[in-house]
C-alpha atoms as a PDB file:
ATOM      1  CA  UNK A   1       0.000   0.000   0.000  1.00  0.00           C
ATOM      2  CA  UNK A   2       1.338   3.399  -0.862  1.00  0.00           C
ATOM      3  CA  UNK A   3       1.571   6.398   1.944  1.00  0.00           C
ATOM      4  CA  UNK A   4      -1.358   7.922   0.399  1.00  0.00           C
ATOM      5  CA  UNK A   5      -3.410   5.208   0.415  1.00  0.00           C
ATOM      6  CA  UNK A   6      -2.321   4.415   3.995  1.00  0.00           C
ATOM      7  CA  UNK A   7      -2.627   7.974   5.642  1.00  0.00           C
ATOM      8  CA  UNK A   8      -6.696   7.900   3.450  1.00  0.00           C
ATOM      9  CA  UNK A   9      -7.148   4.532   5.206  1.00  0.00           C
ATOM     10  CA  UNK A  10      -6.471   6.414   8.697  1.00  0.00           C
ATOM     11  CA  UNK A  11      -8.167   9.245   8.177  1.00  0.00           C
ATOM     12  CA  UNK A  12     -11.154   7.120   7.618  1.00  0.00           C
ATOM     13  CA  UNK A  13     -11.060   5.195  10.373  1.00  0.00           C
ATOM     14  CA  UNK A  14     -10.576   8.351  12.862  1.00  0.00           C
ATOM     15  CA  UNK A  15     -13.273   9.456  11.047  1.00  0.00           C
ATOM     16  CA  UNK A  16     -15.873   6.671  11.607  1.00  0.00           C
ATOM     17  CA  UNK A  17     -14.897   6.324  15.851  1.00  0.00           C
ATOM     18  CA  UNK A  18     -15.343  10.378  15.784  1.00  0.00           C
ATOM     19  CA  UNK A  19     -18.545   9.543  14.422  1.00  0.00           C
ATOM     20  CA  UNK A  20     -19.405   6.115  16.929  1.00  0.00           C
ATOM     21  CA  UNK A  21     -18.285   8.414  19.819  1.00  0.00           C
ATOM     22  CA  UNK A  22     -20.715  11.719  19.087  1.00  0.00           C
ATOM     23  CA  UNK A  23     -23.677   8.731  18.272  1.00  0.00           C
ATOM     24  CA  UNK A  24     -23.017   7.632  21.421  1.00  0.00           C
ATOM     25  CA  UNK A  25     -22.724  10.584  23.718  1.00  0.00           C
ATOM     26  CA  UNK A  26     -26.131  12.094  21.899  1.00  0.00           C
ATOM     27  CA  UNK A  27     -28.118   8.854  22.846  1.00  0.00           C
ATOM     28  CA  UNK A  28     -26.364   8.737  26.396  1.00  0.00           C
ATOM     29  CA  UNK A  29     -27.564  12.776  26.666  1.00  0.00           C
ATOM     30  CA  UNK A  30     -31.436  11.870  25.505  1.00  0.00           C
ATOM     31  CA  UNK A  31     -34.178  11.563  28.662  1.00  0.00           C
ATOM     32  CA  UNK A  32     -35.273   7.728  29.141  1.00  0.00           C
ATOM     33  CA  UNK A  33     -38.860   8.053  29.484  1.00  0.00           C
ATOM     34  CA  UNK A  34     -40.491   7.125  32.929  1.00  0.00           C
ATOM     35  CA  UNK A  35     -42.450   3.550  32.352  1.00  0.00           C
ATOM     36  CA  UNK A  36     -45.397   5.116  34.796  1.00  0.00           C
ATOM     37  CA  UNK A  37     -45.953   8.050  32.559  1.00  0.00           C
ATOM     38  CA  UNK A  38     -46.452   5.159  29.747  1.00  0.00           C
ATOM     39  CA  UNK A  39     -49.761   6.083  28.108  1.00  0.00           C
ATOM     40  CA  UNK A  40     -51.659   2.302  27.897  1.00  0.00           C
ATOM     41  CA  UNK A  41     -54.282   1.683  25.410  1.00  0.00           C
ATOM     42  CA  UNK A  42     -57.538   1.429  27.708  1.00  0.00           C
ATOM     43  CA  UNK A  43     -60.062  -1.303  26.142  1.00  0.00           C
ATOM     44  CA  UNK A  44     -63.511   0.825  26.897  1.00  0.00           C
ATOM     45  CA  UNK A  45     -65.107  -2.899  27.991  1.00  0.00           C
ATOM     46  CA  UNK A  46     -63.401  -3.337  30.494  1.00  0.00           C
ATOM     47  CA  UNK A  47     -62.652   0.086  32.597  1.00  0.00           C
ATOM     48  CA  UNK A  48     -64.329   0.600  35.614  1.00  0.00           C
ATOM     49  CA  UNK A  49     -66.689   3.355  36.012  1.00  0.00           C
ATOM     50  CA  UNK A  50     -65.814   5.691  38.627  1.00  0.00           C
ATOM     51  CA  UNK A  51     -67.998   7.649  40.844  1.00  0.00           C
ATOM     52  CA  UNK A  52     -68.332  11.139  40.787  1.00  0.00           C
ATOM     53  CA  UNK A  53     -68.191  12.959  43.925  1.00  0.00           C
ATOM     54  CA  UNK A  54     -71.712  13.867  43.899  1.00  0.00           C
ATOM     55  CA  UNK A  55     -72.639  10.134  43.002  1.00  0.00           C
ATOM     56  CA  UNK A  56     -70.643   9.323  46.067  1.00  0.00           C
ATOM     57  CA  UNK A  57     -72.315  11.735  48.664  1.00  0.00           C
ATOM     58  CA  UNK A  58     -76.056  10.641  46.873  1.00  0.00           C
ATOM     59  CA  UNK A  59     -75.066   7.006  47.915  1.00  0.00           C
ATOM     60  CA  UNK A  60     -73.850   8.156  51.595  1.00  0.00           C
ATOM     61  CA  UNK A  61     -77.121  10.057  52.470  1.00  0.00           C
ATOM     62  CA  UNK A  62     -79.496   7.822  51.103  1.00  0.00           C
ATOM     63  CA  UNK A  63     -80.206   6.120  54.275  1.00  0.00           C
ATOM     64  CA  UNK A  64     -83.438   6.088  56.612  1.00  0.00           C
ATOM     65  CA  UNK A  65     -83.868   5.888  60.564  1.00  0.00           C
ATOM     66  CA  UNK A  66     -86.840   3.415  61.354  1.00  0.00           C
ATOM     67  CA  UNK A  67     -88.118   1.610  64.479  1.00  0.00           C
ATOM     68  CA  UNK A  68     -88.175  -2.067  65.089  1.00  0.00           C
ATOM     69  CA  UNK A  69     -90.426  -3.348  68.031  1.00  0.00           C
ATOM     70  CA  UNK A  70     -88.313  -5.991  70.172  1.00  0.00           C
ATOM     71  CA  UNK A  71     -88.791  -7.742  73.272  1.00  0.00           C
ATOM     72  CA  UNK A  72     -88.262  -5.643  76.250  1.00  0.00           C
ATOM     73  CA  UNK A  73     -86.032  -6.845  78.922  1.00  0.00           C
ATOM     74  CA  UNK A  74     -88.582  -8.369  81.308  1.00  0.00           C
ATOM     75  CA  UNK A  75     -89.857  -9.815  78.116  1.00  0.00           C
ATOM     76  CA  UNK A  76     -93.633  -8.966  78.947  1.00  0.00           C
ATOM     77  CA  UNK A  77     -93.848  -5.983  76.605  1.00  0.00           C
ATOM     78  CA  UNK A  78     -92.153  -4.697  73.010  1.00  0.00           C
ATOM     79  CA  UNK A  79     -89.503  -2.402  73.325  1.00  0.00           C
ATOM     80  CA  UNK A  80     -88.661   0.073  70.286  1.00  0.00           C
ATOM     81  CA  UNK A  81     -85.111  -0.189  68.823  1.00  0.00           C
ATOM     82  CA  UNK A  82     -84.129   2.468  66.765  1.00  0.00           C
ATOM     83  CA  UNK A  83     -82.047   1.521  63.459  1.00  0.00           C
ATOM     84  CA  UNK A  84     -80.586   3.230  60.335  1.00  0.00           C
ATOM     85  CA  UNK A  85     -81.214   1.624  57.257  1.00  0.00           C
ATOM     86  CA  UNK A  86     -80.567   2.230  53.243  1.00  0.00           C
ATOM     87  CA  UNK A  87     -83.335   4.330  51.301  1.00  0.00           C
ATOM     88  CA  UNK A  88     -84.449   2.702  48.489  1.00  0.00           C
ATOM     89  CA  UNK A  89     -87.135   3.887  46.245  1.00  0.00           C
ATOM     90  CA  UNK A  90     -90.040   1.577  46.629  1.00  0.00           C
ATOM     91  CA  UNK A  91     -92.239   1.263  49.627  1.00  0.00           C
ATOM     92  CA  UNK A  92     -93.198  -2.434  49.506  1.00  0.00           C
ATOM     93  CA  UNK A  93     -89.131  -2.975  48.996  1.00  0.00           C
ATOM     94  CA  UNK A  94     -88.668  -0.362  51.820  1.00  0.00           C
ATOM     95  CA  UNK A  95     -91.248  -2.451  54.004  1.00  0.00           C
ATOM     96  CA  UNK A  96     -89.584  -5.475  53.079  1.00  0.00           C
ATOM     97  CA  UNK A  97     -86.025  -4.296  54.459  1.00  0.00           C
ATOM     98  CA  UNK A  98     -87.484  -3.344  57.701  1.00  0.00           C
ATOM     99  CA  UNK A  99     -89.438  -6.440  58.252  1.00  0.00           C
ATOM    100  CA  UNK A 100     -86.078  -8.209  57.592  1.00  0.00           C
ATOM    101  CA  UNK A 101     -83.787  -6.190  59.716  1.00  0.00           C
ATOM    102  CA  UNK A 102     -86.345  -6.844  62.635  1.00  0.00           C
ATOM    103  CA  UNK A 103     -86.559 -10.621  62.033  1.00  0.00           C
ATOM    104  CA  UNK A 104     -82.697 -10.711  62.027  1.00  0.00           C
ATOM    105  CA  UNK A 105     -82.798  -9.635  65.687  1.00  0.00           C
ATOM    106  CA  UNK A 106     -81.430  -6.773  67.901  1.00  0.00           C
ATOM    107  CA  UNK A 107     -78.442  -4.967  67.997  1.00  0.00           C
ATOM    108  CA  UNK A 108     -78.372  -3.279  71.178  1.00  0.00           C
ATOM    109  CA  UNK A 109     -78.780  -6.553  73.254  1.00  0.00           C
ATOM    110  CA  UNK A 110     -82.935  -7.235  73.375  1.00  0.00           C
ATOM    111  CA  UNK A 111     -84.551 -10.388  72.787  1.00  0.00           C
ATOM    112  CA  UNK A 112     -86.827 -11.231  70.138  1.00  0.00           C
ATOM    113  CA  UNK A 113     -90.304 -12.308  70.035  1.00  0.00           C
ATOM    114  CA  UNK A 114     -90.451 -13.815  67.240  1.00  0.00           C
ATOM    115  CA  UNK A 115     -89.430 -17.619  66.331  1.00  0.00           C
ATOM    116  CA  UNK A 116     -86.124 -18.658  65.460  1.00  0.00           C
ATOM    117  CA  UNK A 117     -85.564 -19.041  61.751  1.00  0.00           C
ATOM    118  CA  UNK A 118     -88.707 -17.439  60.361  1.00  0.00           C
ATOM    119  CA  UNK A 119     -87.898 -15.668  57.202  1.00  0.00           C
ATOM    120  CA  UNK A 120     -90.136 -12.990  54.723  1.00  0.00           C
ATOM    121  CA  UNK A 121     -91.369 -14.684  51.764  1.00  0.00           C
ATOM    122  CA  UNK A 122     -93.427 -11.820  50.377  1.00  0.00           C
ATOM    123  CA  UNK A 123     -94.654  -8.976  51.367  1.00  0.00           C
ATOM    124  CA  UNK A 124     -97.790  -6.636  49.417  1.00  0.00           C
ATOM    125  CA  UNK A 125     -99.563  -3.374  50.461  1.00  0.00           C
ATOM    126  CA  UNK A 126    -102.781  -2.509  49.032  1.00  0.00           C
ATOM    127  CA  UNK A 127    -104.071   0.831  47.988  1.00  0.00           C
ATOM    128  CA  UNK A 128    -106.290   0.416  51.160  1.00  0.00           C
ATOM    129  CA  UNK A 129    -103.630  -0.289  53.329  1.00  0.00           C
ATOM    130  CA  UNK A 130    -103.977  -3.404  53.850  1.00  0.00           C
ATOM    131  CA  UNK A 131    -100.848  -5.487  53.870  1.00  0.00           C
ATOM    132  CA  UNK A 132    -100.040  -9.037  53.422  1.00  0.00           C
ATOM    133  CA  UNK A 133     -97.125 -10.246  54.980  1.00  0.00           C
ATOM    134  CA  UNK A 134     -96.180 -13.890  54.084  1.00  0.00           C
ATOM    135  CA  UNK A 135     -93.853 -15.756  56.542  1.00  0.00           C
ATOM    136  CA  UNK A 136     -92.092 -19.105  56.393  1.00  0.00           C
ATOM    137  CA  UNK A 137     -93.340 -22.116  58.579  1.00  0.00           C
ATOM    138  CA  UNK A 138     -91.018 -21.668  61.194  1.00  0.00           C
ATOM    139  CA  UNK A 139     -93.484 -18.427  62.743  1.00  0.00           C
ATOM    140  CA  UNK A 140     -95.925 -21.734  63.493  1.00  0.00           C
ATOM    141  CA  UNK A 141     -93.421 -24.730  63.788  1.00  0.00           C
ATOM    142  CA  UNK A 142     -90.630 -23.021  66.180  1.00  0.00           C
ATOM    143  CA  UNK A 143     -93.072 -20.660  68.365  1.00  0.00           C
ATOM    144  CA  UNK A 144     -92.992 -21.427  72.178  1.00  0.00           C
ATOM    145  CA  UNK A 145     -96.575 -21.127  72.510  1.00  0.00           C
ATOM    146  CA  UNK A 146     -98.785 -19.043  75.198  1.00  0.00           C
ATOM    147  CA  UNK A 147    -101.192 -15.999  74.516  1.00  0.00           C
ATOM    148  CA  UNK A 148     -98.733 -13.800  75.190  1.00  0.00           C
ATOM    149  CA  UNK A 149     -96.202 -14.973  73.519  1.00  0.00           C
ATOM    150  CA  UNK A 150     -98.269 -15.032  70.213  1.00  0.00           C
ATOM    151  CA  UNK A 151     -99.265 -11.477  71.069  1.00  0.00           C
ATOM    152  CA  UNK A 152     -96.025 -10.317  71.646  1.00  0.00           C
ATOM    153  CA  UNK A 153     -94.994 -12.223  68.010  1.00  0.00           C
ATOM    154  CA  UNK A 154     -97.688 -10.619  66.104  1.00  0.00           C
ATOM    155  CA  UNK A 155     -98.146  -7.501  67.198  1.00  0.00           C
ATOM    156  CA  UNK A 156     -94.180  -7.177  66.906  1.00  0.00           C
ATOM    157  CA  UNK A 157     -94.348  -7.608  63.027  1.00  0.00           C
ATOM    158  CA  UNK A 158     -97.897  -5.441  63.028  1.00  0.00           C
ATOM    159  CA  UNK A 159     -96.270  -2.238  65.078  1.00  0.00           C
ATOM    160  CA  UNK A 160     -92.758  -2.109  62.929  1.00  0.00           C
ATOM    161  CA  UNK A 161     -95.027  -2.290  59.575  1.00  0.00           C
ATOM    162  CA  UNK A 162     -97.432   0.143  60.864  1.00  0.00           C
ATOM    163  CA  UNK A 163     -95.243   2.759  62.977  1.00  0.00           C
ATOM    164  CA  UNK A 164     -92.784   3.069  60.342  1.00  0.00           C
ATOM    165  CA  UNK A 165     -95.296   3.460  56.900  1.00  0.00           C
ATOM    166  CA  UNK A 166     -98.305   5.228  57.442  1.00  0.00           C
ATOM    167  CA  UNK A 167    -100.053   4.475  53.980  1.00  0.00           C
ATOM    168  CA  UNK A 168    -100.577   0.636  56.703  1.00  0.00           C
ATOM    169  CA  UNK A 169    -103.338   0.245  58.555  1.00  0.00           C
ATOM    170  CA  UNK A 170    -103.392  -2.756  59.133  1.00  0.00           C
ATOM    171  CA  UNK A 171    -101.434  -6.455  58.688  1.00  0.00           C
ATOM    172  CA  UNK A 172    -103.027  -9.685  57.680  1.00  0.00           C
ATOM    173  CA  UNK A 173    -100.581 -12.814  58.325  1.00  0.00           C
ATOM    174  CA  UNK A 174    -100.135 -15.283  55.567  1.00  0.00           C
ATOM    175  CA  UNK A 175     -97.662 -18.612  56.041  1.00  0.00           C
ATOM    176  CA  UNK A 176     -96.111 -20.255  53.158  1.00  0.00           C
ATOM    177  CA  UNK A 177     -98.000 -18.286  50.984  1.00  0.00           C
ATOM    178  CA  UNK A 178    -101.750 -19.324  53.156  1.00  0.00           C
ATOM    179  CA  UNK A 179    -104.097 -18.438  55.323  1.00  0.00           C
ATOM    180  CA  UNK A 180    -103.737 -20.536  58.302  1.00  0.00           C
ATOM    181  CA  UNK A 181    -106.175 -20.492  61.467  1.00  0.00           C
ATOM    182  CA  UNK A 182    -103.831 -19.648  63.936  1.00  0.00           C
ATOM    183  CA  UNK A 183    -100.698 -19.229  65.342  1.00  0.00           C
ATOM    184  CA  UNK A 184     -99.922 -21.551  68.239  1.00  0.00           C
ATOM    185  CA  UNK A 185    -104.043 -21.659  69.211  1.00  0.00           C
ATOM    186  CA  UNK A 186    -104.643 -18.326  71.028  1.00  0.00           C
ATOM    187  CA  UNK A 187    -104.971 -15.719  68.269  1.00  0.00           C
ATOM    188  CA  UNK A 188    -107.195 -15.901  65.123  1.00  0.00           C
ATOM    189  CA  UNK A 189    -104.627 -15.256  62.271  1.00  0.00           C
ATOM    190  CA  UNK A 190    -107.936 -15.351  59.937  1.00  0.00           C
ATOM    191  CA  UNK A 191    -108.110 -11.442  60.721  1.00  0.00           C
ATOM    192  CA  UNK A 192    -106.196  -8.686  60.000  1.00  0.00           C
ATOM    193  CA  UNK A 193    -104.076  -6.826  63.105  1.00  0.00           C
ATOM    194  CA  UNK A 194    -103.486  -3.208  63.863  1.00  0.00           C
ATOM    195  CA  UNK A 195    -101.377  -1.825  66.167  1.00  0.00           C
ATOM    196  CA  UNK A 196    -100.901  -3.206  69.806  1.00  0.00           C
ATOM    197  CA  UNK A 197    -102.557  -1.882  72.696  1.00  0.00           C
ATOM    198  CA  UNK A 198    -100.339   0.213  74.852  1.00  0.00           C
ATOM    199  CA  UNK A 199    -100.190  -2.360  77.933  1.00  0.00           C
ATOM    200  CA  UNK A 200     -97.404  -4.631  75.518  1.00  0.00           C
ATOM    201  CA  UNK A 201     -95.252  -1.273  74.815  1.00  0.00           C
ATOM    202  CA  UNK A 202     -92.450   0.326  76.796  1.00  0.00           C
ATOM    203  CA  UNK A 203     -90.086   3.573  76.552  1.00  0.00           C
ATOM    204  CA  UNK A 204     -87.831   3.469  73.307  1.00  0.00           C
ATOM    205  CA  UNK A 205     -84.593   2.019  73.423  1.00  0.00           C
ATOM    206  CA  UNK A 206     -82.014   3.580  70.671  1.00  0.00           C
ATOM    207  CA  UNK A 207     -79.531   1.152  68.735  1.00  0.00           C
ATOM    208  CA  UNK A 208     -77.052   2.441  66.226  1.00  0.00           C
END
């Protein structure tokens, strides 16, 4: 190789590191881009709606105080419980949640009067205000008997429908979806029941 063609041969090479090394340095000198600031494709299917703050205080607030007629502690009389419950916009749905929250007991430490295990079926209100509460067997097959006792069990269920929804007037008692003759042989569940007399209620008692 001549000196010309050697020293051209050099030249080239200097030139193409010079070249490697400024690459280099400029991608060394660039920002690497934060993977959390990452924009992700969002498939519209599958994103979760989120609640505006106004949705959010609506679903706080919507909630009700009502009162639930309990046994009282010498367990001769009903004793009011007060409870909070969630709104909702129907009244036979409203009814429904109250008659369940009372069959599902106290809170603040009183007994029940009703028998263990008895669950709503159904529940329907007239435009007369008449309404129809249907319970499972277990109001007849688990009660303890006694007059009192099937006082204190109907005119539980009557006062919590009627003190809390004044459009009742009155209850009649269906079970398993039937008119039955009576409870435990005291009381004629054939007719419809108001609200108790005064003798089988006592001062409120508040629960949370």
């Amino acid at each position: 190789m001549s000196k010309k063609g050697f020293f051209l041969a050099v030249s080239l090479a200097i030139a193409l590191i010079a070249t490697v090394v400024s690459f280099t340095f400029w991608l060394l000198d660039q920002p690497i881009a934060d993977p959390g600031e990452a924009e992700m494709p969002v498939d519209d299917e599958l994103a979760l709606p989120v609640a505006s703050d106004e949705e959010l205080d609506d679903a706080t607030e919507r909630r009700i105080r009502v009162t639930l007629y309990l046994l009282s502690d010498s367990g001769m009389a009903l004793a009011p419980e007060d409870r909070e419950i969630a709104l909702v916009d129907s009244v036979q749905e409203q009814a429904k949640q109250v008659i369940r929250e009372l069959l599902a007991g106290s809170r603040t430490g009183l007994g029940s009067p009703l028998p263990q295990g008895v669950q709503l079926r159904e529940l329907f209100i007239t435009p007369q205000g008449l309404a129809f509460m249907d319970l499972s067997q277990e109001l007849i097959s688990n009660h303890i008997g006694g007059s009192s006792a099937e006082e204190l069990t109907v005119y539980s269920l009557s006062n919590t429908l009627i003190a809390n929804f004044p459009a009742v007037k009155r209850v009649q008692f269906l079970v398993e979806g039937r008119e039955v003759p009576t409870l435990a042989g005291h009381l004629d569940l054939t007719l419809s029941y108001g609200r108790g007399p005064r003798r089988l209620e006592q001062e409120s008692t508040s629960g949370p």
